[in-house]
N, C-alpha and C. Protein backbone atom coordinates (compact mmCIF):
# COMPACT_ATOMS: atom_id res chain seq x y z
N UNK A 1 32.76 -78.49 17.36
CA UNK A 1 34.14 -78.29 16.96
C UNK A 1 34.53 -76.82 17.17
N UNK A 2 35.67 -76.76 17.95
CA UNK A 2 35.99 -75.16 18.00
C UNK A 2 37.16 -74.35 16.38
N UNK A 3 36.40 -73.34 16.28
CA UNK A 3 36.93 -72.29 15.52
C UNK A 3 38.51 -72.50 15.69
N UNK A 4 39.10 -72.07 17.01
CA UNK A 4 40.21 -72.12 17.17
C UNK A 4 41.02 -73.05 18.13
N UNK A 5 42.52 -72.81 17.87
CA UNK A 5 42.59 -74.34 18.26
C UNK A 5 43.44 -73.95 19.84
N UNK A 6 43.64 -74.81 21.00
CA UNK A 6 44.05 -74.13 21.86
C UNK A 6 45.43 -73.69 21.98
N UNK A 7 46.41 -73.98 20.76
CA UNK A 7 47.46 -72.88 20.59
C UNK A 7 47.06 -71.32 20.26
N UNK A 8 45.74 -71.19 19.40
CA UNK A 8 45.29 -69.82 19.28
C UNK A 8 44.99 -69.13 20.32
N UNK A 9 44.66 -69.59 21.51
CA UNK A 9 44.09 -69.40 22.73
C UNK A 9 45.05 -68.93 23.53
N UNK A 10 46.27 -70.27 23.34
CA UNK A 10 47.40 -69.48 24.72
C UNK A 10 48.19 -68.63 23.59
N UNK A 11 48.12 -68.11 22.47
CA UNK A 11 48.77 -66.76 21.81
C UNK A 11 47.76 -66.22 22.62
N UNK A 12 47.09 -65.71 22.38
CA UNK A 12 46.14 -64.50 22.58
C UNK A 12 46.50 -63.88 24.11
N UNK A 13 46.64 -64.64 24.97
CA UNK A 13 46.84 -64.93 26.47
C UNK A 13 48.51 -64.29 26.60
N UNK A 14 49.29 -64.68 25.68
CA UNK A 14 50.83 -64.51 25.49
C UNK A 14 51.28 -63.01 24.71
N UNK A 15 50.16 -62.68 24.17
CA UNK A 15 50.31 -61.60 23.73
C UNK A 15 49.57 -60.30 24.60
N UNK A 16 49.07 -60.93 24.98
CA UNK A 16 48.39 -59.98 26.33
C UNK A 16 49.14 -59.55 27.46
N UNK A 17 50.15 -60.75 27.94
CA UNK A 17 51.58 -60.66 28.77
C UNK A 17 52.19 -59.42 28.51
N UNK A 18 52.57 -60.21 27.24
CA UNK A 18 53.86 -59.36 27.01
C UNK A 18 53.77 -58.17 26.31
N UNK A 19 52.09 -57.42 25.96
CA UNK A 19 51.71 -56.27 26.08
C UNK A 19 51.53 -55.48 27.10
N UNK A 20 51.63 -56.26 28.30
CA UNK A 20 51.59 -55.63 29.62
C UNK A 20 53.26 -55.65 30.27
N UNK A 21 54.29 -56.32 29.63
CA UNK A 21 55.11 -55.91 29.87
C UNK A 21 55.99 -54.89 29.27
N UNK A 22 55.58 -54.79 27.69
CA UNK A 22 56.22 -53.71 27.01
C UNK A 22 55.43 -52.65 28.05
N UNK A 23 54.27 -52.37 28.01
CA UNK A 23 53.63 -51.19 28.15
C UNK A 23 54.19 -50.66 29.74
N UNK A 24 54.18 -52.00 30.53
CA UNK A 24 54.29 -51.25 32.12
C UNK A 24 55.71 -51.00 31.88
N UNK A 25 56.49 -51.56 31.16
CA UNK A 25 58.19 -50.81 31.42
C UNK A 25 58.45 -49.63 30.35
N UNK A 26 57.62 -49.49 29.29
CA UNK A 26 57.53 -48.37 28.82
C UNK A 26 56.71 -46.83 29.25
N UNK A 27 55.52 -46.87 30.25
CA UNK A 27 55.25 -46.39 31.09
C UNK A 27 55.60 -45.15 31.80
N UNK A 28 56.63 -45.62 32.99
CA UNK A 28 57.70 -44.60 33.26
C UNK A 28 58.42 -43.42 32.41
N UNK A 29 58.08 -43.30 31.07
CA UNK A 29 59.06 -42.80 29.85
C UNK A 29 57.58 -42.18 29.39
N UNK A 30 57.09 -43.08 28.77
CA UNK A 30 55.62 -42.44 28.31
C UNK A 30 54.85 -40.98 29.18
N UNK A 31 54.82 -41.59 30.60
CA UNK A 31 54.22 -40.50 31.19
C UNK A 31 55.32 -39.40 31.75
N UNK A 32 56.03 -39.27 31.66
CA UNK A 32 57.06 -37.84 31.03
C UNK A 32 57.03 -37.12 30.40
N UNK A 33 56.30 -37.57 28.86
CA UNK A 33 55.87 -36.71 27.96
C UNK A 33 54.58 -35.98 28.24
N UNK A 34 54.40 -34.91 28.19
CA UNK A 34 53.17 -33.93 27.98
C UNK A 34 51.84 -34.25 27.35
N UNK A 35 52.24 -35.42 26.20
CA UNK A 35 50.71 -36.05 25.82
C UNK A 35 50.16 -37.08 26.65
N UNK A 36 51.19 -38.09 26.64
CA UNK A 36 50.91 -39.48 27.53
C UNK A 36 50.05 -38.72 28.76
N UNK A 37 51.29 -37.63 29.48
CA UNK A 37 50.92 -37.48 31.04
C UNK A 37 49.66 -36.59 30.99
N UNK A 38 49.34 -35.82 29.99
CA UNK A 38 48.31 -34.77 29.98
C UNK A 38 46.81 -36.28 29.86
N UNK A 39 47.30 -36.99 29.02
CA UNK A 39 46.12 -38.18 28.66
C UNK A 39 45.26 -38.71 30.16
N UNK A 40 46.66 -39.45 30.33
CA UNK A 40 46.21 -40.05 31.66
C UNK A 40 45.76 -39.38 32.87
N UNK A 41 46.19 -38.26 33.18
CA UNK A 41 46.02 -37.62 34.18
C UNK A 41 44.41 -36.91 33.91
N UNK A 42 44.11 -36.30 33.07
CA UNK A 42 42.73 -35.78 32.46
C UNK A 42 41.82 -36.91 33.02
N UNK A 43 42.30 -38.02 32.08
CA UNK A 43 41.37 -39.47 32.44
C UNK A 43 40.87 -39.85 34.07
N UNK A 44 41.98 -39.45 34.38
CA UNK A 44 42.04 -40.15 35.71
C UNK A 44 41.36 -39.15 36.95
N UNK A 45 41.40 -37.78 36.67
CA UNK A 45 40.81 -36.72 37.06
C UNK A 45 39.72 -35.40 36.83
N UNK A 46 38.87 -36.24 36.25
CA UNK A 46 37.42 -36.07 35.23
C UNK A 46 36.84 -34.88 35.96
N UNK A 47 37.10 -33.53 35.57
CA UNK A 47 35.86 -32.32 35.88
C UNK A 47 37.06 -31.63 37.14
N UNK A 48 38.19 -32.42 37.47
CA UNK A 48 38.52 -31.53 38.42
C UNK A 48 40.04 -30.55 37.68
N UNK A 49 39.95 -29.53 38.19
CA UNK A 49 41.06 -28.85 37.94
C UNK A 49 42.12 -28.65 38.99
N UNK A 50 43.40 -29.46 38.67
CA UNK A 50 44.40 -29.69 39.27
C UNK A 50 45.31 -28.08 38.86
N UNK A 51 45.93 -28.32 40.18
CA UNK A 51 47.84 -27.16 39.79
C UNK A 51 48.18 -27.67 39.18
N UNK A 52 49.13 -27.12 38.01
CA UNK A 52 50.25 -27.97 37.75
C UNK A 52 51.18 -28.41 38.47
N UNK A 53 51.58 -28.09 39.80
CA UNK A 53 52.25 -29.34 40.93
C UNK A 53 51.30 -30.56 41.10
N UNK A 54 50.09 -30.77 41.26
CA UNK A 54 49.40 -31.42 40.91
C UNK A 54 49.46 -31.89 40.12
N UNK A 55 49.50 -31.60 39.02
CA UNK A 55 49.11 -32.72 37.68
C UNK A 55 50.79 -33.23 37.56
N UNK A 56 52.18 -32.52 38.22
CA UNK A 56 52.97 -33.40 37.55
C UNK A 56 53.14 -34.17 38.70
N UNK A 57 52.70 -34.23 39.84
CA UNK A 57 52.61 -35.29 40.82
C UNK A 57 51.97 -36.86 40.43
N UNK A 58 50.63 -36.32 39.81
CA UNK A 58 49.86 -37.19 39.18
C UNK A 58 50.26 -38.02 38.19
N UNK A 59 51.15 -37.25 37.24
CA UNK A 59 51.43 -38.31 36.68
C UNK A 59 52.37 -39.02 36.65
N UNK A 60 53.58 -38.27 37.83
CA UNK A 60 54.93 -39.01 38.30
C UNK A 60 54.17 -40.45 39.03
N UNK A 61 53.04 -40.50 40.19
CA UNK A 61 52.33 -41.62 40.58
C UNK A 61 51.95 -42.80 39.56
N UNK A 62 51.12 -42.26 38.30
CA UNK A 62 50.95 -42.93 37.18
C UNK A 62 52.07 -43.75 36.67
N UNK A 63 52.73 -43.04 36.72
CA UNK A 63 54.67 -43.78 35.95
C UNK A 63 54.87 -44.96 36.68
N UNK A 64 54.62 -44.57 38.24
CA UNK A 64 55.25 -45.83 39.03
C UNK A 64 54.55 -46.98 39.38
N UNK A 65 53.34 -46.84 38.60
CA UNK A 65 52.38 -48.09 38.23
C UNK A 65 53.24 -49.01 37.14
N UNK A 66 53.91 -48.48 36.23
CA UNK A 66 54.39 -49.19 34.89
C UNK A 66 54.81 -50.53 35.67
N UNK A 67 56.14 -50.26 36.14
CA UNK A 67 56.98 -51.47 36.79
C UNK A 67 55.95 -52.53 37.71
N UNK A 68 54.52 -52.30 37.76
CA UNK A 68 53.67 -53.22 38.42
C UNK A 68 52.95 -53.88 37.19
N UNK A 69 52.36 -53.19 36.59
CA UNK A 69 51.71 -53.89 34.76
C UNK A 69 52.76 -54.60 34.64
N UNK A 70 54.03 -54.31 34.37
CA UNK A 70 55.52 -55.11 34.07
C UNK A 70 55.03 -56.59 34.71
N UNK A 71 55.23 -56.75 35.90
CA UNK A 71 55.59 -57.48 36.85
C UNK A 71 54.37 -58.25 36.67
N UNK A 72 52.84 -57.92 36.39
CA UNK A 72 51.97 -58.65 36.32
C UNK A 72 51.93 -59.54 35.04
N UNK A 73 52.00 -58.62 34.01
CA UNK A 73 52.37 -59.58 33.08
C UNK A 73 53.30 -60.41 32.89
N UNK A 74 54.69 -60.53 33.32
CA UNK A 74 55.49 -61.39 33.58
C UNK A 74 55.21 -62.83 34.45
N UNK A 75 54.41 -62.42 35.61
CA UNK A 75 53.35 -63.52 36.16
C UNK A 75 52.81 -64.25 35.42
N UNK A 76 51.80 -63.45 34.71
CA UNK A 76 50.79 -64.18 33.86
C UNK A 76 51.51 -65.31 32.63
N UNK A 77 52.77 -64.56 31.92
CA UNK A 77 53.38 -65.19 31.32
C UNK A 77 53.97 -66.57 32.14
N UNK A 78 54.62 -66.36 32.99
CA UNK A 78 55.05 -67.53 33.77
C UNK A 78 54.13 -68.66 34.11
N UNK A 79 52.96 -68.09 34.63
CA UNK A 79 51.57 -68.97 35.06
C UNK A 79 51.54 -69.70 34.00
N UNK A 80 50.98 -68.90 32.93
CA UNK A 80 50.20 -69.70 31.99
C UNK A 80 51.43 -70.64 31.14
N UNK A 81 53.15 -70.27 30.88
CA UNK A 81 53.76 -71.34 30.76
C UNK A 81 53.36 -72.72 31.47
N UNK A 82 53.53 -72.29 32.70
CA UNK A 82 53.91 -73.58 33.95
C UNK A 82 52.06 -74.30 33.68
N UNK A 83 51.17 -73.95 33.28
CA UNK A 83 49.84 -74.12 33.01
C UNK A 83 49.92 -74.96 31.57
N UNK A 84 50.68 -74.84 30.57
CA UNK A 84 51.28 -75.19 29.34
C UNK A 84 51.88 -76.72 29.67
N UNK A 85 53.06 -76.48 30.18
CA UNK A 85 53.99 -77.55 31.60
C UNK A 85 53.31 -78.71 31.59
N UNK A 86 52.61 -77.78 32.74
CA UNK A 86 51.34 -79.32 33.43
C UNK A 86 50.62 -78.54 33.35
N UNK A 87 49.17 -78.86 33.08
CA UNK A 87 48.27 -78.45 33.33
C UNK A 87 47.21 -78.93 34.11
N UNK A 88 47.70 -77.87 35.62
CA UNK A 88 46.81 -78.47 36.63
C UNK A 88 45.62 -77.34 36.95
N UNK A 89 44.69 -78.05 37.32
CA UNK A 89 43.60 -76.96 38.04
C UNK A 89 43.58 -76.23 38.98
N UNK A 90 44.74 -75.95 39.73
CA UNK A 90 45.10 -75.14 40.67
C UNK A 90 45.37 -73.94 39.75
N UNK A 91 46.61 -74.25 38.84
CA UNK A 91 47.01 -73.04 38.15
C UNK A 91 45.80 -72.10 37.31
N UNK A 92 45.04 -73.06 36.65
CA UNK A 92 44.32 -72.39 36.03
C UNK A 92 43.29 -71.77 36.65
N UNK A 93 42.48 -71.98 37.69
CA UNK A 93 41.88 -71.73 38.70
C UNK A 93 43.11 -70.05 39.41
N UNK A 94 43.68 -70.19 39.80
CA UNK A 94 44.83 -68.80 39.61
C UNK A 94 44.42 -68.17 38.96
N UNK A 95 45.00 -68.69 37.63
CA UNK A 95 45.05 -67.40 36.67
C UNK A 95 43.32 -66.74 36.26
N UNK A 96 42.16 -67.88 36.77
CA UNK A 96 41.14 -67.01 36.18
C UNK A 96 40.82 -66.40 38.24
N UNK A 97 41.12 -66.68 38.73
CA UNK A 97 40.63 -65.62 40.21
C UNK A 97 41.83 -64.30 39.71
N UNK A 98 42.60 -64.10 39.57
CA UNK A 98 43.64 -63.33 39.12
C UNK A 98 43.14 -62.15 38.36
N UNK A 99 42.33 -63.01 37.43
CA UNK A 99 41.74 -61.81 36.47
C UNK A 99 40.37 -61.10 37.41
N UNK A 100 39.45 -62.19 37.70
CA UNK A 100 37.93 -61.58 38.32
C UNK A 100 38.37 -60.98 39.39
N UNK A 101 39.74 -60.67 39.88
CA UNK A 101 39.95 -59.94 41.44
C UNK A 101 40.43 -58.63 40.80
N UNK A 102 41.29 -58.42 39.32
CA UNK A 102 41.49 -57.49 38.97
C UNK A 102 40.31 -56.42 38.60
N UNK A 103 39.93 -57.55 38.08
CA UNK A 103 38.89 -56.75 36.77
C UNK A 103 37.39 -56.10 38.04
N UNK A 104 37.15 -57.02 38.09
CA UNK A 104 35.95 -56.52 38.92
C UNK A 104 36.22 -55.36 40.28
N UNK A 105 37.11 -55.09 41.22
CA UNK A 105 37.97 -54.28 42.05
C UNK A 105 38.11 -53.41 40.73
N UNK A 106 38.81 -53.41 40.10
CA UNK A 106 39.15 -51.90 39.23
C UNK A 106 38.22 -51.15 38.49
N UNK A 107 37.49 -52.30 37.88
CA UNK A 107 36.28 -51.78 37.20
C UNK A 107 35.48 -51.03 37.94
N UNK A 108 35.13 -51.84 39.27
CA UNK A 108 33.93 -50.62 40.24
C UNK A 108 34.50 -49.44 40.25
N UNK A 109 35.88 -49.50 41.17
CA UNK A 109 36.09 -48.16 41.08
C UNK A 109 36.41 -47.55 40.11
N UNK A 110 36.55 -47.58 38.98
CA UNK A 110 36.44 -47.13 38.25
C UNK A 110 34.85 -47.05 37.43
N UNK A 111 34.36 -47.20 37.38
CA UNK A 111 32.84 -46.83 37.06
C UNK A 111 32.11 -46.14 38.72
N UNK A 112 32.69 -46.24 39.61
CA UNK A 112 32.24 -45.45 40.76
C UNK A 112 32.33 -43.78 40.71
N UNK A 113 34.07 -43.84 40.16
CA UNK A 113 34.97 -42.75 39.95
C UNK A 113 34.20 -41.94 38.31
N UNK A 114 33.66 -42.78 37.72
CA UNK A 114 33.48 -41.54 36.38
C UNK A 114 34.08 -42.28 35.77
N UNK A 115 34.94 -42.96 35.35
CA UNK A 115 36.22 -43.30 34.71
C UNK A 115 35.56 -44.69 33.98
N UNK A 116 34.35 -44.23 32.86
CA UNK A 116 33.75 -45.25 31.75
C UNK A 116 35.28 -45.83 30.66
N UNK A 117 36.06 -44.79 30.67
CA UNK A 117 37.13 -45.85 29.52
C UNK A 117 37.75 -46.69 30.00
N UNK A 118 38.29 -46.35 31.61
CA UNK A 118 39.13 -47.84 31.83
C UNK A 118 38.10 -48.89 32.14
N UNK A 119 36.72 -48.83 32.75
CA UNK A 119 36.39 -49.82 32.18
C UNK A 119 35.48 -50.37 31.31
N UNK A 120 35.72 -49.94 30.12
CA UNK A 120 35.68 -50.35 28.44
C UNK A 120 36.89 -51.06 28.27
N UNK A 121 38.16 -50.78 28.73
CA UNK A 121 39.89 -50.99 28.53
C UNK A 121 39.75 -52.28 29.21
N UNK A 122 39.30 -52.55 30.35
CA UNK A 122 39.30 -53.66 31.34
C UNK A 122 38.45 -54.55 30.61
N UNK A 123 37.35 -54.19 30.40
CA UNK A 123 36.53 -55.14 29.61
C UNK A 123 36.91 -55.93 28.78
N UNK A 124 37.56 -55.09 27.46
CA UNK A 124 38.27 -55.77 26.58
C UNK A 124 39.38 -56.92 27.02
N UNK A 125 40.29 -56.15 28.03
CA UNK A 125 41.60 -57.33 28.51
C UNK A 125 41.15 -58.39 29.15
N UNK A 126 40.12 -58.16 30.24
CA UNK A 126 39.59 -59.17 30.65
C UNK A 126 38.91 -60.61 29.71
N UNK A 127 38.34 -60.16 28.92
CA UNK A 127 37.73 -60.83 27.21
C UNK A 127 38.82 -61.44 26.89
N UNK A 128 40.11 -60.63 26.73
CA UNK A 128 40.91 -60.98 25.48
C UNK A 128 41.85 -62.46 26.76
N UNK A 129 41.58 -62.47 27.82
CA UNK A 129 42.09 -63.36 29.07
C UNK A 129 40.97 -64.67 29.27
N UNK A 130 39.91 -64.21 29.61
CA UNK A 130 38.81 -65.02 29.99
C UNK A 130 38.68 -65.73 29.81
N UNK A 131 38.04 -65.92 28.48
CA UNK A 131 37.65 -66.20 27.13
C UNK A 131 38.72 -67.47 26.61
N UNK A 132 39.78 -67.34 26.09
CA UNK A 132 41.10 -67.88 26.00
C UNK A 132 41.42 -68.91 27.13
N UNK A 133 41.19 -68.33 28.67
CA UNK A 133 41.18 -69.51 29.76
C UNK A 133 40.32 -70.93 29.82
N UNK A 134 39.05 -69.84 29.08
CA UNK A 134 37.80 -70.67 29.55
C UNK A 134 38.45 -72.16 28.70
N UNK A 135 38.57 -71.83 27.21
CA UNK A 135 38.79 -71.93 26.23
C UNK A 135 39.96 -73.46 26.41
N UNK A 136 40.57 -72.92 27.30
CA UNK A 136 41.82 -74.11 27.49
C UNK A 136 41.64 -74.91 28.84
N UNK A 137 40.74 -74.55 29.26
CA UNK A 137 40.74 -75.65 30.53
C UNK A 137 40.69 -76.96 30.25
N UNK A 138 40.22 -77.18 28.66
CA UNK A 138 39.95 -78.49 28.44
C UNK A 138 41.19 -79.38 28.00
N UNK A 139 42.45 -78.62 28.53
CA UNK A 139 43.69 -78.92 28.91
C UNK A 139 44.21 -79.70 30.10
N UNK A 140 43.53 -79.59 31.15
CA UNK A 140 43.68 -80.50 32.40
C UNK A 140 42.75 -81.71 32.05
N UNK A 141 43.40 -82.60 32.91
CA UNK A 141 43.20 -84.11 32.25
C UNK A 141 42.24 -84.52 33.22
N UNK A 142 41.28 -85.33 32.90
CA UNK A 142 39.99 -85.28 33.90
C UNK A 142 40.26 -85.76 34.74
N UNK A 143 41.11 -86.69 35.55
CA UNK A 143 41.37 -87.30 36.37
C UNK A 143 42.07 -86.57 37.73
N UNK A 144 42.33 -85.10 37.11
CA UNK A 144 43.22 -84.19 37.78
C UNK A 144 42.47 -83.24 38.69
C-alpha cells in the first residue's frame, strides 16, 4: 500500500512547475540585484577572478536563462496535465527522458566544472520529479 496517494504525487510535480515558472520569470529582476547577481555569478565562476565588465556580463547571460526555466516549467505543467487527461505512455515516457536528458547533461557539467551545488540543486529537483513519475505510471491502463 502506498504512503501517498497519486494526487500527492502530481502536487509535488505541479509545484515543481510552477516553481520553475515563478523563479525563471522572476530571474531577469533577481539577477539585477547585487546579491542574486554577486550569488550566481561567484557560483558559476569558482576560483576565477572576473572584471567587473565581466561579472555584469555574466550575470546579464544568467538573467536570460529565467524566460527558459519559465518556459520549461510551463511544459512540464502542460505535459503532466495532458498525462492527467489521458494517460498515455508516450507522455509519460517524455516527461521522464525530459528529466534524465536534463539532469544528467547538467549535472556532468556541472560536477566537471567544480560546480558541487548545482548538482546537489539538480539532485533534489530531479527526486522531487522522478520519484512522483515513477510513482504515477501506475496511471496508464495496461492495455495501453
Amino acid at each position: 500500500m502506498s504512503l501517498l496517494s497519486n494526487n500527492t504525487y502530481i502536487l509535488i510535480i505541479k509545484i515543481v512547475a510552477l516553481t520553475h515558472i515563478a523563479l525563471g520569470i522572476s530571474l531577469p529582476f533577481l539577477a539585477q540585484t547585487n546579491v542574486v547577481a554577486n550569488l550566481l555569478v561567484d557560483e558559476m565562476f569558482i576560483g576565477i577572478a572576473l572584471s567587473n565588465e565581466a561579472h555584469l556580463h555574466a550575470a546579464y547571460i544568467i538573467s536570460l536563462f529565467g524566460p527558459t526555466v519559465a518556459s520549461w516549467g510551463i511544459l512540464l505543467f502542460i505535459l503532466l496535465q495532458s498525462f492527467i487527461e489521458l494517460p498515455k505512455k508516450q507522455i509519460w515516457l517524455g516527461l521522464i527522458a525530459a528529466v534524465l536528458v536534463w539532469y544528467i547533461g547538467d549535472s556532468a557539467y556541472s560536477l566537471i566544472n567544480g560546480v558541487t551545488s548545482a548538482f546537489f540543486l539538480n539532485s533534489f529537483v530531479a527526486s522531487c520529479l522522478l520519484i512522483p513519475l515513477w510513482k504515477i505510471r501506475r496511471l496508464i491502463p495496461k492495455n495501453k
